[in-house]
Protein backbone atom coordinates (compact mmCIF):
# COMPACT_ATOMS: atom_id res chain seq x y z
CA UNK A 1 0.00 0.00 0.00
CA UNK A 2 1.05 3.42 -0.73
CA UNK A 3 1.92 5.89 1.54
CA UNK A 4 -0.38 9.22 0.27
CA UNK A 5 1.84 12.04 -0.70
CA UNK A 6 0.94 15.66 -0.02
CA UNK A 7 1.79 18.20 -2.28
CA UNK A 8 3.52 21.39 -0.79
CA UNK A 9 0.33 23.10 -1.87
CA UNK A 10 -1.79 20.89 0.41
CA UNK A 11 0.21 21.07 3.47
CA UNK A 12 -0.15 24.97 2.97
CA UNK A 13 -3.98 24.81 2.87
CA UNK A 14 -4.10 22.51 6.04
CA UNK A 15 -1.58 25.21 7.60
CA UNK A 16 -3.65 27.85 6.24
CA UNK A 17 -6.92 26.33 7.73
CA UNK A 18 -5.25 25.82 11.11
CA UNK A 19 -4.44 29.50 11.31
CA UNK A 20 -7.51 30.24 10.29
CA UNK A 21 -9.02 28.48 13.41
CA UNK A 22 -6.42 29.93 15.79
CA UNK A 23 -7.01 33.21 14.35
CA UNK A 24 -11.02 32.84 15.00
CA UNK A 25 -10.43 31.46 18.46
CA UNK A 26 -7.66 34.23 19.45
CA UNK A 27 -10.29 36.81 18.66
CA UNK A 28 -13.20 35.31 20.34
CA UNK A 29 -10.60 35.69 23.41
CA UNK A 30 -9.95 39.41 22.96
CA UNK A 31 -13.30 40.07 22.38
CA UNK A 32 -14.77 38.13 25.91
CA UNK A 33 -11.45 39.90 27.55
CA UNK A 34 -12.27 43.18 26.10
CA UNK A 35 -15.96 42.85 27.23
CA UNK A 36 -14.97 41.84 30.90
CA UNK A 37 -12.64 44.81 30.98
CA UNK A 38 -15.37 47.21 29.53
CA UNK A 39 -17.76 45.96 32.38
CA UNK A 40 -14.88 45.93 35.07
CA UNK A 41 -13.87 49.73 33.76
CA UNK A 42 -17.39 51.24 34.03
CA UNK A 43 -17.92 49.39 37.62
CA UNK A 44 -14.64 51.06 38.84
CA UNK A 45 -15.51 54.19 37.32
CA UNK A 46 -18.60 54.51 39.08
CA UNK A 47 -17.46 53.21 42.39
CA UNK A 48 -14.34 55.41 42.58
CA UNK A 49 -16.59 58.44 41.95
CA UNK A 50 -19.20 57.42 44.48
CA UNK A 51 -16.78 57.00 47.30
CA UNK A 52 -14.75 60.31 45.96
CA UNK A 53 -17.68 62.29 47.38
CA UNK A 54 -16.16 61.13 50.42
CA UNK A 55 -12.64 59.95 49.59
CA UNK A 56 -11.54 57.01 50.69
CA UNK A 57 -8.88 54.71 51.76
CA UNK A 58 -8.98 50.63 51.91
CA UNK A 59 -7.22 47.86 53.33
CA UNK A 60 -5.93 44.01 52.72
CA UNK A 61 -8.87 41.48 53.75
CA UNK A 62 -10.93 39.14 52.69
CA UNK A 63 -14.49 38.93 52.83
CA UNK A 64 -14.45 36.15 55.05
CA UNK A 65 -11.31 34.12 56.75
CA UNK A 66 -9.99 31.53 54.75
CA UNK A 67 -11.35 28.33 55.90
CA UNK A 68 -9.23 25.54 57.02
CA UNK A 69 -9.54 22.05 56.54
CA UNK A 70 -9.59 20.23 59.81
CA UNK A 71 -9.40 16.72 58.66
CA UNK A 72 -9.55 14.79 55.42
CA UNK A 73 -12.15 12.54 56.89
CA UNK A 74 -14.40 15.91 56.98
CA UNK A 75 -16.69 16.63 54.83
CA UNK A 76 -17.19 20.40 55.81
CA UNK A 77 -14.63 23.12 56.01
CA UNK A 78 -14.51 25.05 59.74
CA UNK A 79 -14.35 28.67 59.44
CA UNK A 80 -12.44 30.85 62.02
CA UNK A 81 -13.77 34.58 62.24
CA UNK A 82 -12.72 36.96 63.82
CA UNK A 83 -9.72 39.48 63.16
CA UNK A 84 -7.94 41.30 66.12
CA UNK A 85 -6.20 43.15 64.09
CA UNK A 86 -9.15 44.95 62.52
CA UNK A 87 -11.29 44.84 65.71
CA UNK A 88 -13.77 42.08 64.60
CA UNK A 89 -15.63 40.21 67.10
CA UNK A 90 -15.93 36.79 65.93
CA UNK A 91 -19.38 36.35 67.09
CA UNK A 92 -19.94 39.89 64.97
CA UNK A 93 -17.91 38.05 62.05
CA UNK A 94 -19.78 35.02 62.42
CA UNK A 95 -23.11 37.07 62.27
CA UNK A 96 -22.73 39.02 59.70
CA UNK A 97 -21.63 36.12 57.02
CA UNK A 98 -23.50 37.26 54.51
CA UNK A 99 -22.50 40.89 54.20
CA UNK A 100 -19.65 42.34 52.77
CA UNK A 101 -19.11 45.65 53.85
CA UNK A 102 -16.89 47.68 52.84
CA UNK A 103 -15.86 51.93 54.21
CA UNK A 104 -15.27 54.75 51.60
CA UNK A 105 -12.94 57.42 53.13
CA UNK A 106 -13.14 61.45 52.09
CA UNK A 107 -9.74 62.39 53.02
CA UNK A 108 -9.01 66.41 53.75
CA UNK A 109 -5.26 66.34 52.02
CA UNK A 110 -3.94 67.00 48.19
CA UNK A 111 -1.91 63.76 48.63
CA UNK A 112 -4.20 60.77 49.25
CA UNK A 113 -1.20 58.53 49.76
CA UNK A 114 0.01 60.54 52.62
CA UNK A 115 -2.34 59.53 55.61
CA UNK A 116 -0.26 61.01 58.79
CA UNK A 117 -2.28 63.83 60.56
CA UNK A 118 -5.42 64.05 58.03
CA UNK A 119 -8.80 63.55 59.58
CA UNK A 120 -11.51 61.99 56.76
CA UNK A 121 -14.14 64.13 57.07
CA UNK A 122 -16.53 61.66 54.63
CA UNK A 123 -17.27 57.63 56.24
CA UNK A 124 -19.48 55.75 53.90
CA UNK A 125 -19.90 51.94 54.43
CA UNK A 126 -21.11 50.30 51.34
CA UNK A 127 -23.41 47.06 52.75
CA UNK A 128 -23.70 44.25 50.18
CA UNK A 129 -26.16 41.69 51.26
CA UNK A 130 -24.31 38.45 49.27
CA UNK A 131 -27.38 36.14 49.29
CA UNK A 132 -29.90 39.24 48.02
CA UNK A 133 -27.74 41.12 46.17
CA UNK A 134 -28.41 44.43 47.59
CA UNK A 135 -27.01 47.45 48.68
CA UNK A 136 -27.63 49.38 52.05
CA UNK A 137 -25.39 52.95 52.85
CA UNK A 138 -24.70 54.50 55.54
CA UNK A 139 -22.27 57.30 56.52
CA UNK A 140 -21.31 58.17 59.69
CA UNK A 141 -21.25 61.50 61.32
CA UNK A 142 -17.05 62.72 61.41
CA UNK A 143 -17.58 64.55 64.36
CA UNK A 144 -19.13 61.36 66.42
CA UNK A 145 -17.45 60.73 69.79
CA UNK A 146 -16.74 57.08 70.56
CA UNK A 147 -13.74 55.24 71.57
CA UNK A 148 -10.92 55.46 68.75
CA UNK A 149 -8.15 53.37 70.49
CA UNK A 150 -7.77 51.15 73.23
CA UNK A 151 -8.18 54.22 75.71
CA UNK A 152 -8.80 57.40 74.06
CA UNK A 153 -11.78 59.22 73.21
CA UNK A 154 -12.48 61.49 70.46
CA UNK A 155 -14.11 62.50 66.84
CA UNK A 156 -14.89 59.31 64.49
CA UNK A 157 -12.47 61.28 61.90
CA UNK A 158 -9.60 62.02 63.95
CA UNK A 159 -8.83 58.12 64.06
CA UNK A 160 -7.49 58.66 60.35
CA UNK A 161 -5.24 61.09 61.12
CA UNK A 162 -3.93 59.46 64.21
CA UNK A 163 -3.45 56.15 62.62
CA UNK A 164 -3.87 55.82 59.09
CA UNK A 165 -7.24 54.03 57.37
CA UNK A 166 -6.33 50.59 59.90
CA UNK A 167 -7.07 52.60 62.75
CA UNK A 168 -10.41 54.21 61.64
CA UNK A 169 -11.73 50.63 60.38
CA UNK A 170 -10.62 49.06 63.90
CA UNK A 171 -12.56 52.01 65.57
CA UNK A 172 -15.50 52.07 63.21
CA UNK A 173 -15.70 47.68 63.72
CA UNK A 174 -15.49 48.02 67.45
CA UNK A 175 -17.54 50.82 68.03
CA UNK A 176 -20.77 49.67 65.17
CA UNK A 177 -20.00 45.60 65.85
CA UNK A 178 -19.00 45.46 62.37
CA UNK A 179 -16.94 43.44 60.11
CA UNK A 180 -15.37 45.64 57.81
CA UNK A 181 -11.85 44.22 55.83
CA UNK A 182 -11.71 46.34 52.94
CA UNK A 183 -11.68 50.04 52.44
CA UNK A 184 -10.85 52.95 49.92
CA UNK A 185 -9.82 56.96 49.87
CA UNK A 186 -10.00 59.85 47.50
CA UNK A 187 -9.07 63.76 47.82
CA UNK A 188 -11.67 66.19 47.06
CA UNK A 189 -9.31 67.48 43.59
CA UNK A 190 -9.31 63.87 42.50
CA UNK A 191 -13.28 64.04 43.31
CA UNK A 192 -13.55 67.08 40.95
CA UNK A 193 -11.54 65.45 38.40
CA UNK A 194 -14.08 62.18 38.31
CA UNK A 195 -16.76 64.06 38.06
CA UNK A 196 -15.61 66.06 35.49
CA UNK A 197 -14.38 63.27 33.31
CA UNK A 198 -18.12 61.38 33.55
CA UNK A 199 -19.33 64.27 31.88
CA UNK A 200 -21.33 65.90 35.40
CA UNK A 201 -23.66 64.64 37.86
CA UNK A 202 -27.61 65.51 38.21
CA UNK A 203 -28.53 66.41 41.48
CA UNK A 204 -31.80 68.64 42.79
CA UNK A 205 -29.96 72.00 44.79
CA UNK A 206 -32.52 72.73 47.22
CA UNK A 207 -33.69 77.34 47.84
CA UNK A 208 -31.26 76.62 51.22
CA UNK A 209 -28.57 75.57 49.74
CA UNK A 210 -27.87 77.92 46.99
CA UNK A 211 -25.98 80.29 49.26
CA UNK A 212 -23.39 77.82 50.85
CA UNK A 213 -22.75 76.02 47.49
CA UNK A 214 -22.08 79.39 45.67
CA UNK A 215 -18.93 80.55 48.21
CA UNK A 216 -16.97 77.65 46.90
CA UNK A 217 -17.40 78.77 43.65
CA UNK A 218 -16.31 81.07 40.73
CA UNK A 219 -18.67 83.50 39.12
CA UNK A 220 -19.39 81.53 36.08
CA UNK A 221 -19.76 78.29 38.03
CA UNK A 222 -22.32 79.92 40.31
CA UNK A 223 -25.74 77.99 41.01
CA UNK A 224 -28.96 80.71 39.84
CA UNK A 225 -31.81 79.03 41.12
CA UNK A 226 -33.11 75.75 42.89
CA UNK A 227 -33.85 72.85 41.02
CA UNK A 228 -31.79 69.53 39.09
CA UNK A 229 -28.74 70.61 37.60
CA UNK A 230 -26.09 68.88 35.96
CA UNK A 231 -23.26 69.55 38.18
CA UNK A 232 -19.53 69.96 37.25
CA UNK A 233 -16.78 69.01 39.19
CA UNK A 234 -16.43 72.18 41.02
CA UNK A 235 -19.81 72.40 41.85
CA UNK A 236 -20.10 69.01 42.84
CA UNK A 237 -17.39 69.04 45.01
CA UNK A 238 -18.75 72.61 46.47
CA UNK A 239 -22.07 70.86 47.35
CA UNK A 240 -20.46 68.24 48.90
CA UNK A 241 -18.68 70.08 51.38
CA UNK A 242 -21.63 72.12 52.10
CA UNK A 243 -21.60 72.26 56.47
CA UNK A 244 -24.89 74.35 56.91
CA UNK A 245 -28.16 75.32 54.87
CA UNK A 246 -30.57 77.01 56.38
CA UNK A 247 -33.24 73.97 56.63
CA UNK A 248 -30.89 71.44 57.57
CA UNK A 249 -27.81 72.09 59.10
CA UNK A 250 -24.59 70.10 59.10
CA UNK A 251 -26.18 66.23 59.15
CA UNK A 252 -27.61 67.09 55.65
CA UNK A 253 -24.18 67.51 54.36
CA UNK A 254 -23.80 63.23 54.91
CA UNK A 255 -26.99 63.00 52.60
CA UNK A 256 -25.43 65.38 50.28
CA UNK A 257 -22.53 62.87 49.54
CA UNK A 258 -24.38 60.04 49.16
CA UNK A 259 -26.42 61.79 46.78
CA UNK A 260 -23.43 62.50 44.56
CA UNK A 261 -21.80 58.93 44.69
CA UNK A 262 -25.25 57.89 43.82
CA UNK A 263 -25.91 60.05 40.62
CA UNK A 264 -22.40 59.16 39.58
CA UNK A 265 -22.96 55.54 39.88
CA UNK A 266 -25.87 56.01 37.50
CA UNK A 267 -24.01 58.34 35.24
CA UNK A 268 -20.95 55.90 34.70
CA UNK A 269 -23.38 53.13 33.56
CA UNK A 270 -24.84 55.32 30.91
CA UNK A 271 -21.23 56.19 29.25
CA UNK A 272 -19.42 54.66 26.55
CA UNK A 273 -17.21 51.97 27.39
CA UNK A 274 -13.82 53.05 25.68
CA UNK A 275 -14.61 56.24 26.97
CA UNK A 276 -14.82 54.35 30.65
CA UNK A 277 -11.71 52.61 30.16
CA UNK A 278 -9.79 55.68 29.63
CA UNK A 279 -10.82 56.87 32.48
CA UNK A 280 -10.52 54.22 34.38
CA UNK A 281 -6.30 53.95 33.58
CA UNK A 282 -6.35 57.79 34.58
CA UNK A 283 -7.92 58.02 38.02
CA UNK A 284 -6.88 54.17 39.37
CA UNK A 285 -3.88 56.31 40.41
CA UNK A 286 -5.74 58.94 42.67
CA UNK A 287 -6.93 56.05 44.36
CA UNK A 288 -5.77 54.78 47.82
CA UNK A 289 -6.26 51.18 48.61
CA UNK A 290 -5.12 48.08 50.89
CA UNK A 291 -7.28 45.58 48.62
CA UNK A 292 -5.32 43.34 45.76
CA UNK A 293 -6.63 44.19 42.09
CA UNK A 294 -8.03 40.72 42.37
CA UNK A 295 -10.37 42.05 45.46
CA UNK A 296 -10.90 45.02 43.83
CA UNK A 297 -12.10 43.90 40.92
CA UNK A 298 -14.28 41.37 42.87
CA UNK A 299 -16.08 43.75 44.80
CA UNK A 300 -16.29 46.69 42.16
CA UNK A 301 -18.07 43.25 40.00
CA UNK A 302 -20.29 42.69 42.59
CA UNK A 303 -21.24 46.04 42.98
CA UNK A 304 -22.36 46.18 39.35
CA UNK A 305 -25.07 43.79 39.99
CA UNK A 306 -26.45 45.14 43.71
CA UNK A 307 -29.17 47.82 43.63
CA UNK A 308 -28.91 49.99 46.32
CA UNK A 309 -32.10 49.94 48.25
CA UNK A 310 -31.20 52.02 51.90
CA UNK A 311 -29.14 54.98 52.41
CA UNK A 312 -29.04 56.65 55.92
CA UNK A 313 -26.51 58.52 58.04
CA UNK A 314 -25.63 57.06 61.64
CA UNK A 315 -26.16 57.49 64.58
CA UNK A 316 -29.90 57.37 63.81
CA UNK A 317 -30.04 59.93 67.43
CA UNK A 318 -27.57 62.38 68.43
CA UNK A 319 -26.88 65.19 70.60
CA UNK A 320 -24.44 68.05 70.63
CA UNK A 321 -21.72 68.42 73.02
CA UNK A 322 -19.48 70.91 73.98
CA UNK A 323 -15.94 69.92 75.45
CA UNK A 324 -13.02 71.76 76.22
CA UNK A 325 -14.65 74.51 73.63
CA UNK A 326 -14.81 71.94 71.04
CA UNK A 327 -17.93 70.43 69.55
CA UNK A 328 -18.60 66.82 69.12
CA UNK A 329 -21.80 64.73 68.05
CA UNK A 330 -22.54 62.32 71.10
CA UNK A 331 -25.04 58.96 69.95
CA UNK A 332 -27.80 58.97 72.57
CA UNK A 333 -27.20 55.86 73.34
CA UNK A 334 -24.05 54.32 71.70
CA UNK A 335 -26.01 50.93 72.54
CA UNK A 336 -29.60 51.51 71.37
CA UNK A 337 -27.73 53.17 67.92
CA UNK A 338 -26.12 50.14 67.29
CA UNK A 339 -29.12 48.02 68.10
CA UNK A 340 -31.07 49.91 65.66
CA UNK A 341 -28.83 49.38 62.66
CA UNK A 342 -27.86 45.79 63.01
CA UNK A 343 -31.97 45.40 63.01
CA UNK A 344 -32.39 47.90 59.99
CA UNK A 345 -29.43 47.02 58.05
CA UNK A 346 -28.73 43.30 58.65
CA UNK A 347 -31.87 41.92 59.89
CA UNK A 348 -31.10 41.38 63.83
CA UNK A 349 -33.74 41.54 65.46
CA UNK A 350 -33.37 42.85 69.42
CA UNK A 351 -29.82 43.14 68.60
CA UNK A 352 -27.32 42.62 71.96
CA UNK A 353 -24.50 44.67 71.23
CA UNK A 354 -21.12 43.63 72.32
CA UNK A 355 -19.00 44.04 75.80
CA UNK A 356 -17.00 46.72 74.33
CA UNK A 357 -19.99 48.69 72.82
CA UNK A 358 -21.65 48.51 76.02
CA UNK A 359 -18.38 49.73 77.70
CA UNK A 360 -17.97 52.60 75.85
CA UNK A 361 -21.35 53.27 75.38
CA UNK A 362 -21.61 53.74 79.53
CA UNK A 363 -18.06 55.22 79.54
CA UNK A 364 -19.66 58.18 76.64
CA UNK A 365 -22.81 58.46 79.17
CA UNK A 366 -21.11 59.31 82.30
CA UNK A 367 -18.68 61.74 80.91
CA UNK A 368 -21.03 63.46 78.67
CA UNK A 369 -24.49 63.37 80.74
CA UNK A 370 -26.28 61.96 78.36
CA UNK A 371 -28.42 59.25 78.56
């Protein structure tokens, strides 16, 4: 029998045809890669401008301990929570399985990499419910006084300054019985910038605000009359940072940020995606982070999917308080605010806070005088 032959023209078709079908398959790959970094890109857009209104700073967890295999004869995986490092309770851990939450720092500085002595006057924590796959936000007060160390005192904001984004998310997990890993910080420039660069955000300026917003701003940038306007950057920023209006005062200025990370969100989902990614490579670097790009890109993912459903500022009841000529926001009671959000937010119903709450909760009653 006789070997078959194949002419050199042959063997160039069948070489031909297999480049053809590596050629097909290599650009199926681009295009799925260039559609998961198009959906990555607007996520990250959108979430980097939503905690800008606040700035914020983040740090290296994982949403949930690694689990550890006890035995091979085991069919189930224990799970150790817990982390003393941030301040998690491991009964709060255990508790709060399900939720990933995560804080968005505003940080008062031109150099978001430089956290030594800069307070963060915007706290956002970013709920995501894992099993329904929604979102619940709510900022707390910066001038809040609960316990910021092991024995100090003070404003909720002046833990950043004193030590750096770990030290706020240790304070903000022992003090709300939380179980935060993961955090994130902007400047206010790099907010302007954002917004800017998504082409504006539409937000309703209330009759009382139109006076604060306007000193932060040039003449031509200047706000006419109440209503939904697309703001820029500068404005945006300048209604942020709003302290008093004369309807609402300084808590309003919490539910001023969220509004703005809010209309962002919904303004980066509406843009074009090479015009996202471009963005995306120029801001990544204004951002401050202790998350991997793998976590990053994990919860900016999940984040795409979540519809944000609650948005409140914390505590729910508060009272002014004047010490050493300085004023501070004192939670009436640290204990029954607490209570109140685990029930709203995570579903705990006649929530027991924990030993330390309670202790600084009492320790915040007797100094201040109220109860």
């Amino acid at each position: 029998m006789k070997e078959k032959q194949f002419s050199h023209q042959e063997q160039n078709d069948n070489l031909s045809q297999s480049d053809m079908i590596k050629a097909v398959r290599e650009e199926e790959e681009r295009k799925n890669r260039r559609n998961r970094i198009i959906i990555i890109a607007a996520v990250i857009l959108a979430a980097l401008v939503l905690m800008g209104i606040i700035v914020f700073g983040v740090m290296n967890g994982k949403e949930e301990p690694a689990p550890q295999q006890t035995s091979q004869a085991q069919t189930t995986e224990a799970v150790v929570y817990g982390d003393e490092k941030y301040g998690i309770d491991p009964e709060v851990d255990k508790a709060l399985k399900d939720y990933r939450n995560v804080v968005l720092f505003g940080i008062d500085t031109a150099d978001v990499s430089n956290e030594a002595g800069h307070r963060s006057d915007g706290i956002i924590i970013i709920s995501l419910n894992k099993v329904s796959d929604d979102v619940k936000i709510f900022s707390v007060y910066r001038d809040t006084y609960l316990k910021i160390d092991d024995s100090s005192f003070d404003k909720i904001n002046h833990a950043y300054a004193f030590g750096g984004m770990d030290q706020s998310i240790r304070a903000l997990n022992r003090n709300l019985d939380l179980n935060i890993r993961e955090g994130m910080a902007l400047t206010w420039d790099a907010i302007g910038s954002l917004v800017d660069k998504i082409g504006g955000v539409e937000i309703e300026v209330l009759d009382s605000e139109i006076n604060e917003i306007n000193k932060g701003l040039s003449q031509e940038d200047q706000i006419i009359s109440a209503g939904v306007h697309n703001l820029n950057g500068n404005q945006a920023v300048s209604y942020s940072r709003i302290r008093y209006d004369s309807a609402a005062g300084d808590h309003r200025r919490n539910e001023r940020m969220q509004a703005v990370l809010i209309a962002a969100l919904n303004k980066a989902k509406t843009l074009d995606p090479g015009e996202l990614m471009t963005i995306m490579d120029e801001t990544l670097a204004e951002v401050s982070t202790n998350m991997s790009e793998d976590e990053m890109t994990e919860i900016l993912m999940e984040m795409a999917s979540y519809n944000i459903k609650e948005n409140v500022c914390w505590p729910y009841d508060t009272q002014g308080w004047m010490k050493n000529s300085i004023y501070y926001g004192i939670p009436v009671t640290l204990q029954s605010n607490v209570s109140k959000l685990h029930e709203e937010f995570f579903g705990q119903e006649d929530y027991d806070p924990t030993d330390f709450v309670k202790d600084a909760g009492s320790s915040i009653i007797n100094e201040s005088g109220y109860n």
